[in-house]
PDB file of N, CA and C in Angstrom:
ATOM      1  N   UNK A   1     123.596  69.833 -74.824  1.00  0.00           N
ATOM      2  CA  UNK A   1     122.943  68.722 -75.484  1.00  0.00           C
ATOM      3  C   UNK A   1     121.509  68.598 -74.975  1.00  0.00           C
ATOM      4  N   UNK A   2     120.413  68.129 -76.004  1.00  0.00           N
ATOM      5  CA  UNK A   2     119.382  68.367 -75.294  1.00  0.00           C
ATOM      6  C   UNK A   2     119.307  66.963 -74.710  1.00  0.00           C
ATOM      7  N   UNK A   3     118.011  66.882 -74.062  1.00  0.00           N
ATOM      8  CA  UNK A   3     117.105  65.771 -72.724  1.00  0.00           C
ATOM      9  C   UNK A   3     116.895  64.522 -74.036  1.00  0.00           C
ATOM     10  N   UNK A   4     117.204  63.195 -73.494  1.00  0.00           N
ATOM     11  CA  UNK A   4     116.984  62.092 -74.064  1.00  0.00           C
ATOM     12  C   UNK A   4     115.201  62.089 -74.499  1.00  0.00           C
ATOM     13  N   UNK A   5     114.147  63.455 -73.550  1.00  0.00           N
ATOM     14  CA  UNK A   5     112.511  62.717 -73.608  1.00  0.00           C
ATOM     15  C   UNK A   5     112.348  64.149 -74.706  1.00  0.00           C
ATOM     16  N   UNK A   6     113.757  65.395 -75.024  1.00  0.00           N
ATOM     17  CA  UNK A   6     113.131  66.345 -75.484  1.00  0.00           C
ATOM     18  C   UNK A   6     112.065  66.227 -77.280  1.00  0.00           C
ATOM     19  N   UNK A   7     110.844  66.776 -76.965  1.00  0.00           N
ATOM     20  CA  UNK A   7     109.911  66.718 -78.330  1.00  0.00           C
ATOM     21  C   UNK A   7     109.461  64.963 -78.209  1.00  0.00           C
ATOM     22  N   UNK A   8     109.689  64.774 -77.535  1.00  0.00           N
ATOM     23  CA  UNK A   8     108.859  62.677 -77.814  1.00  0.00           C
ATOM     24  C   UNK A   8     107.713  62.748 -77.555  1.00  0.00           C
ATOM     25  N   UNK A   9     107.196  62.398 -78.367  1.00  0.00           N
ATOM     26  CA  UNK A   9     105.601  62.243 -78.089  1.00  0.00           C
ATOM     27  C   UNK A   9     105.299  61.006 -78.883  1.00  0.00           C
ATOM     28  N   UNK A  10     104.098  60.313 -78.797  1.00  0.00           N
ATOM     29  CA  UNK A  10     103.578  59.416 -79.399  1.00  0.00           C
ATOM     30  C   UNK A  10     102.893  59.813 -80.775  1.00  0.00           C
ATOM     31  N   UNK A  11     102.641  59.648 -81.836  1.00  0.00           N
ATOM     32  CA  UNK A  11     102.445  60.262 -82.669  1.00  0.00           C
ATOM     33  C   UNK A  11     101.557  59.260 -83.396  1.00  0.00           C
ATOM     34  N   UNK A  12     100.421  59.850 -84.412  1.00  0.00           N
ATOM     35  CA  UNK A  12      99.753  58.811 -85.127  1.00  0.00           C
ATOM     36  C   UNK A  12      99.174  58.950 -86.662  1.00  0.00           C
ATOM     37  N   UNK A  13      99.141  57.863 -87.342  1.00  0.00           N
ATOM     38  CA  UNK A  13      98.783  58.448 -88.312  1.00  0.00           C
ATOM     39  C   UNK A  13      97.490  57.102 -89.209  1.00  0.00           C
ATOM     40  N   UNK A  14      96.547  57.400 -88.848  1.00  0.00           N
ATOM     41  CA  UNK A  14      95.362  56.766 -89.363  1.00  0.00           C
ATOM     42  C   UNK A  14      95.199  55.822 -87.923  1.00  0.00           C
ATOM     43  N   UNK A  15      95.427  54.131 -88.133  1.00  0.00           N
ATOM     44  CA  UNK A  15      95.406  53.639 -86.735  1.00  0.00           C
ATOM     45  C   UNK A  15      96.642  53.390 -86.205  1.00  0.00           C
ATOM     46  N   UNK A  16      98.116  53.917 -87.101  1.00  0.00           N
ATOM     47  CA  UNK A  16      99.003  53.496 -86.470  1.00  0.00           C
ATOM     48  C   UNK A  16      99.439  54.332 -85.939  1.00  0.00           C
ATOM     49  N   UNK A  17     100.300  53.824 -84.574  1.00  0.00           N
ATOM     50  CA  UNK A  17     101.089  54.617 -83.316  1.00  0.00           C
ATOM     51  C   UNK A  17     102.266  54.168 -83.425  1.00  0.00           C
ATOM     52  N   UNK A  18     103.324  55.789 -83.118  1.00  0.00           N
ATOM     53  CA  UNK A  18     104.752  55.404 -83.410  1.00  0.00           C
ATOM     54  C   UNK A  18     105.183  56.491 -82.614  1.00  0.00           C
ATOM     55  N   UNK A  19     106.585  55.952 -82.435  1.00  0.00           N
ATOM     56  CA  UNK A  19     107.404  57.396 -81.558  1.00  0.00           C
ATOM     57  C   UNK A  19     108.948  57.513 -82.482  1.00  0.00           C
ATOM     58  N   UNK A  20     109.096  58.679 -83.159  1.00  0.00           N
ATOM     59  CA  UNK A  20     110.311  58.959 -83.692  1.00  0.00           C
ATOM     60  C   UNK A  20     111.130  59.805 -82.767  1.00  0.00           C
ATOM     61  N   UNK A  21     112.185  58.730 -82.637  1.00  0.00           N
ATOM     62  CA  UNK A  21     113.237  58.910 -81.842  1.00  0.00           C
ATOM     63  C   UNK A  21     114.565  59.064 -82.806  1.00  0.00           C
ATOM     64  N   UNK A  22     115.398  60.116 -81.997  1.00  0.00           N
ATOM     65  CA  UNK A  22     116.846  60.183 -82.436  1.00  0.00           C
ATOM     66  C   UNK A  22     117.475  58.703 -82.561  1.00  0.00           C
ATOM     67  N   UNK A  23     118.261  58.541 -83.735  1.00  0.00           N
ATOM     68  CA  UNK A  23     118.761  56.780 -83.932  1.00  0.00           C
ATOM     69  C   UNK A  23     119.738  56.893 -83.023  1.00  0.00           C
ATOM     70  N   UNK A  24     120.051  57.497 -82.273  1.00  0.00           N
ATOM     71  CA  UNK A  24     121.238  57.026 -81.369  1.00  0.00           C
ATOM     72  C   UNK A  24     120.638  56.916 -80.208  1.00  0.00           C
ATOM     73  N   UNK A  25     119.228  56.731 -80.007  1.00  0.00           N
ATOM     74  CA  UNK A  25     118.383  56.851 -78.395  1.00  0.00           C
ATOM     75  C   UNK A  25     117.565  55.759 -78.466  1.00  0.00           C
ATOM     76  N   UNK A  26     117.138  55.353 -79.908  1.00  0.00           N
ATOM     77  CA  UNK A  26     116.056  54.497 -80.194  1.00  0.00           C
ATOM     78  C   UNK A  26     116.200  53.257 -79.522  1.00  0.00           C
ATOM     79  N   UNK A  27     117.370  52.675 -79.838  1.00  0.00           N
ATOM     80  CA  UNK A  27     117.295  51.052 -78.822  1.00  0.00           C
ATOM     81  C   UNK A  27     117.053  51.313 -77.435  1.00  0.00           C
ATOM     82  N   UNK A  28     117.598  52.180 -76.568  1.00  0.00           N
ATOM     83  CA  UNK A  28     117.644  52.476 -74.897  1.00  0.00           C
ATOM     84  C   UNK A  28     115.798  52.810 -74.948  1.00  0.00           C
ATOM     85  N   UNK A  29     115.344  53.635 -75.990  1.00  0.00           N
ATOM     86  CA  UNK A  29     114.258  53.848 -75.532  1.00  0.00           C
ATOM     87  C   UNK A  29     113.109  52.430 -75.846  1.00  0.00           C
ATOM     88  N   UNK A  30     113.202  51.767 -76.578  1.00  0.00           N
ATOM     89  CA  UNK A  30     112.641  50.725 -76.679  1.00  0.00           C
ATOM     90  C   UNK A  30     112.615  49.549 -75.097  1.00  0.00           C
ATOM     91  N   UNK A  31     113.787  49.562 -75.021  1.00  0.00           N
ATOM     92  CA  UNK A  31     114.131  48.346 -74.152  1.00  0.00           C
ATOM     93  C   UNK A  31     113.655  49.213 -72.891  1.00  0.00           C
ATOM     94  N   UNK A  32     113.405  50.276 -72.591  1.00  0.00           N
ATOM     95  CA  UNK A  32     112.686  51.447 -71.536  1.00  0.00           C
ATOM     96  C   UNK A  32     111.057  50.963 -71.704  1.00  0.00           C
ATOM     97  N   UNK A  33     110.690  51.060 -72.528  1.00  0.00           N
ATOM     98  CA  UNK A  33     109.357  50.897 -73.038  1.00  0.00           C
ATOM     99  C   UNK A  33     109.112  49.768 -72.734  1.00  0.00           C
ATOM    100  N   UNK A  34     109.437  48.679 -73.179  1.00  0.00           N
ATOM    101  CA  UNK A  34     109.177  46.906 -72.823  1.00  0.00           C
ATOM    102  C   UNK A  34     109.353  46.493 -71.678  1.00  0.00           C
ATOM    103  N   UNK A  35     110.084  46.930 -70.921  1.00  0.00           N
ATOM    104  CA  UNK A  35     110.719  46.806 -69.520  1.00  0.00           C
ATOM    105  C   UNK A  35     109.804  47.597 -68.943  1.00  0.00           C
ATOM    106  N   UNK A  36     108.476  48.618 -69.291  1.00  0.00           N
ATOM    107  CA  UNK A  36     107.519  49.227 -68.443  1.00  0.00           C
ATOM    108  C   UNK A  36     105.904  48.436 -69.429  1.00  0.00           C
ATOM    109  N   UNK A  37     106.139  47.403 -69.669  1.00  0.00           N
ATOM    110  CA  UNK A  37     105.357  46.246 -70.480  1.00  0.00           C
ATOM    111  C   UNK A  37     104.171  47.073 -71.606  1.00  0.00           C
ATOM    112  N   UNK A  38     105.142  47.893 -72.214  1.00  0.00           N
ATOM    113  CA  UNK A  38     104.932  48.652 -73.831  1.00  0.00           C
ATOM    114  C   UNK A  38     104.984  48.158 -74.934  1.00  0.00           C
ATOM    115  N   UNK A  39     104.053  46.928 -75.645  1.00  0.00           N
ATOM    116  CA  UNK A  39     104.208  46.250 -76.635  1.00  0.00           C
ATOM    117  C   UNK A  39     104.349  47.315 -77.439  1.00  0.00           C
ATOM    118  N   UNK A  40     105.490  47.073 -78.288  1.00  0.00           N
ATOM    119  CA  UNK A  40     106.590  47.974 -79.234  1.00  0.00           C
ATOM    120  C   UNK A  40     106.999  46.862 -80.311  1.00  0.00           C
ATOM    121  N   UNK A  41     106.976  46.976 -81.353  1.00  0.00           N
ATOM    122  CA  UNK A  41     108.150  46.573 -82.590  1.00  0.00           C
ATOM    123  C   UNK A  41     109.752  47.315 -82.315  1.00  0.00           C
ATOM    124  N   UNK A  42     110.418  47.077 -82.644  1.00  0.00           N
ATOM    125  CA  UNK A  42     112.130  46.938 -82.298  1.00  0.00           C
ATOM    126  C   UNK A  42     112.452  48.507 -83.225  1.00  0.00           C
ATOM    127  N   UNK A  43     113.181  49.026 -83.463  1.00  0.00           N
ATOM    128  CA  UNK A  43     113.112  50.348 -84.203  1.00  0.00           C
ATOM    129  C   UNK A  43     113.441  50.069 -85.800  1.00  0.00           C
ATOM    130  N   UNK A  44     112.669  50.819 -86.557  1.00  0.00           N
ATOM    131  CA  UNK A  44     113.279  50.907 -87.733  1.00  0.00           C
ATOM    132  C   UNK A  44     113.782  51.959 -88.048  1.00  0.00           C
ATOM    133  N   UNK A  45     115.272  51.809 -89.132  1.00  0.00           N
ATOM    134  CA  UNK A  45     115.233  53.378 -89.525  1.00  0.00           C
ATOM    135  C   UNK A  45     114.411  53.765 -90.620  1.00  0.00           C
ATOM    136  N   UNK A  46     114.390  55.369 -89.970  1.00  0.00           N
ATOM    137  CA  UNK A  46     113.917  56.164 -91.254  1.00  0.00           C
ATOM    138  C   UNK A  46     114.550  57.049 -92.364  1.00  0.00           C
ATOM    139  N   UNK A  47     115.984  56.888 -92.447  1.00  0.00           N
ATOM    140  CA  UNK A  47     116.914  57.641 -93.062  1.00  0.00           C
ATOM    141  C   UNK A  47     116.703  58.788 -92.819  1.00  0.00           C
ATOM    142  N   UNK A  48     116.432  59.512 -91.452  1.00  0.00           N
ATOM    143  CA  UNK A  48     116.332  60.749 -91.306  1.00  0.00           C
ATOM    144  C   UNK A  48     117.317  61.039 -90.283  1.00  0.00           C
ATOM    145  N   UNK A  49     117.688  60.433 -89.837  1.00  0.00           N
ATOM    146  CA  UNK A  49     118.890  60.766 -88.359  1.00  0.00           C
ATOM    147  C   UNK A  49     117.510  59.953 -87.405  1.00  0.00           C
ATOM    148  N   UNK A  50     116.191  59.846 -87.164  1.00  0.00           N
ATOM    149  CA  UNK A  50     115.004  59.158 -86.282  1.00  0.00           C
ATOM    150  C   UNK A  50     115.095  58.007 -87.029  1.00  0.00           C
ATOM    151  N   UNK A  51     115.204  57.131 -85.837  1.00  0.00           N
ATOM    152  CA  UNK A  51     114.211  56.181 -86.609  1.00  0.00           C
ATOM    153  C   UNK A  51     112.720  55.843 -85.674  1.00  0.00           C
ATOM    154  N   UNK A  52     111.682  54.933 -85.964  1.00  0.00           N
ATOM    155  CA  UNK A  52     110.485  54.709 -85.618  1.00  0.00           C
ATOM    156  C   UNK A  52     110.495  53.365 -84.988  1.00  0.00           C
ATOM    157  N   UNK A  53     109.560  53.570 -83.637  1.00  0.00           N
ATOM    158  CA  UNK A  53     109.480  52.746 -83.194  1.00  0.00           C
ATOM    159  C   UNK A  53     107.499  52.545 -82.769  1.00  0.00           C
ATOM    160  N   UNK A  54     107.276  51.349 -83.295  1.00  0.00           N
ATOM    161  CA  UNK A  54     106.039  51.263 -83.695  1.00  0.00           C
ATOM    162  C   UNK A  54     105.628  50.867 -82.850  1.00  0.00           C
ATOM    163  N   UNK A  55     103.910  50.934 -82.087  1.00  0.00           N
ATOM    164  CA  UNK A  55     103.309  50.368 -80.742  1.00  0.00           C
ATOM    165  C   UNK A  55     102.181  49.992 -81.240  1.00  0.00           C
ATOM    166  N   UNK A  56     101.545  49.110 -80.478  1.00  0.00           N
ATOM    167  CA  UNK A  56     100.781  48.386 -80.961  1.00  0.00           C
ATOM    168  C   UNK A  56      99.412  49.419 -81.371  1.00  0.00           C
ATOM    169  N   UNK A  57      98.186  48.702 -81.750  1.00  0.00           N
ATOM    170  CA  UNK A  57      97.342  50.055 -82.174  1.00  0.00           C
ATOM    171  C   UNK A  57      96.335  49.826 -80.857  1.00  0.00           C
ATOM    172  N   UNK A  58      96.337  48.895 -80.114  1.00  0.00           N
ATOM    173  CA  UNK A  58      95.426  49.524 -78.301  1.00  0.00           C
ATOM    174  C   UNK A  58      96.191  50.085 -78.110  1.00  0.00           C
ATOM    175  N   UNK A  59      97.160  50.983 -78.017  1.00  0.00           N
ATOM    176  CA  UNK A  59      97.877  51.227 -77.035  1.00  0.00           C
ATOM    177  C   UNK A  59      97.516  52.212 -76.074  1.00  0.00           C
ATOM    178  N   UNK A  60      97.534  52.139 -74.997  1.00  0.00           N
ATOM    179  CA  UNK A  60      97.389  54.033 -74.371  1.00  0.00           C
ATOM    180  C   UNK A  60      98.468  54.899 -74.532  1.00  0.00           C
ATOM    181  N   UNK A  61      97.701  55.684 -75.501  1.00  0.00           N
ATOM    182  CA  UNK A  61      98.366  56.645 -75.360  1.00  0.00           C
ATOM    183  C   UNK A  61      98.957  57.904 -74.113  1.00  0.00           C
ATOM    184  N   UNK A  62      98.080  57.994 -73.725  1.00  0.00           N
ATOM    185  CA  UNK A  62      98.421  58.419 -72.015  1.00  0.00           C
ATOM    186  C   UNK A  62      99.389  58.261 -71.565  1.00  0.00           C
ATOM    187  N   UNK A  63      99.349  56.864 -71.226  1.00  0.00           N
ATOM    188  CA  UNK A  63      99.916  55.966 -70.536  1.00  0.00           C
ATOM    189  C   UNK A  63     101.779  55.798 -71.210  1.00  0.00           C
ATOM    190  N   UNK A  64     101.768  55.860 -72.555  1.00  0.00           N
ATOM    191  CA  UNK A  64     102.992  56.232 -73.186  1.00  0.00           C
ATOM    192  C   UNK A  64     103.359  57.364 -72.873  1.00  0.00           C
ATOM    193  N   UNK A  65     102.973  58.241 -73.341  1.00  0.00           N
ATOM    194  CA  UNK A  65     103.445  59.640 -73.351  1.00  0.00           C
ATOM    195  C   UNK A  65     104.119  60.338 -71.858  1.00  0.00           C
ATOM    196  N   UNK A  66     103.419  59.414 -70.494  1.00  0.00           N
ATOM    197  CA  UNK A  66     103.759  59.844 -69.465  1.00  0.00           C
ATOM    198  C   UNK A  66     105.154  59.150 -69.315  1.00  0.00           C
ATOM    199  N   UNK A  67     105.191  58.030 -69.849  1.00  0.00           N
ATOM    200  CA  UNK A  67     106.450  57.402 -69.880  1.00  0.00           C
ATOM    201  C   UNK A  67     107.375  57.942 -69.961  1.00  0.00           C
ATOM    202  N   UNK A  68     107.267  58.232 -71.795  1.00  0.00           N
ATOM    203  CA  UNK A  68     107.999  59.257 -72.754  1.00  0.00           C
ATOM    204  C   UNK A  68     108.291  60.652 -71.951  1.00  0.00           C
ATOM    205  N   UNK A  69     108.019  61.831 -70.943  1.00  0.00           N
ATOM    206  CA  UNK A  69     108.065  62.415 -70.188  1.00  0.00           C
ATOM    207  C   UNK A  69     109.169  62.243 -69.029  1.00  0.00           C
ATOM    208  N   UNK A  70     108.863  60.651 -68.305  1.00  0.00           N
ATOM    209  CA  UNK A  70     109.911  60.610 -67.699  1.00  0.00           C
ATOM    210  C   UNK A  70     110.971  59.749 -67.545  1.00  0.00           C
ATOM    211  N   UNK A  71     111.153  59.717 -68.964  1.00  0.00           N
ATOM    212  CA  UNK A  71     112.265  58.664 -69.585  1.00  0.00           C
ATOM    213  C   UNK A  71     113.717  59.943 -69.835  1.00  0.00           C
ATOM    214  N   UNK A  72     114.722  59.626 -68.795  1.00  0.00           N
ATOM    215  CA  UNK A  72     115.762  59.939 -68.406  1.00  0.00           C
ATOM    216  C   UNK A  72     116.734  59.202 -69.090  1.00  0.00           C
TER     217      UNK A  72
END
């Protein structure tokens, strides 16, 4: 089975920032994110097996992605 952080990245598209996560990871990874004070929207699905979880548009990206890395 792969790694809960495998392929996560922060991703963007014009000014918005989002991370598509597997729907069976998405809530743990949210409440991971807020709990490391990651203003996030709650997940939506995307009828893809991911759903999206949206961050605000300051966000650091950096600063996510290192998260996203060592989110176990």
């Amino acid at each position: 089975m792969a790694k809960k952080n495998a392929a996560l990245s922060v991703e963007a598209n014009g000014k918005r920032r989002y991370i598509s996560v597997p729907a069976g990871r998405a809530k743990d990874l949210h409440n991971y994110l807020r709990s490391n004070k990651v203003r996030s929207a709650p997940p939506e699905p995307a009828y893809t097996g991911y759903d999206n979880i949206e961050l605000a548009q300051d966000i650091d990206v950096g600063g996510v992605q290192a998260l996203l890395n060592n989110w176990s």
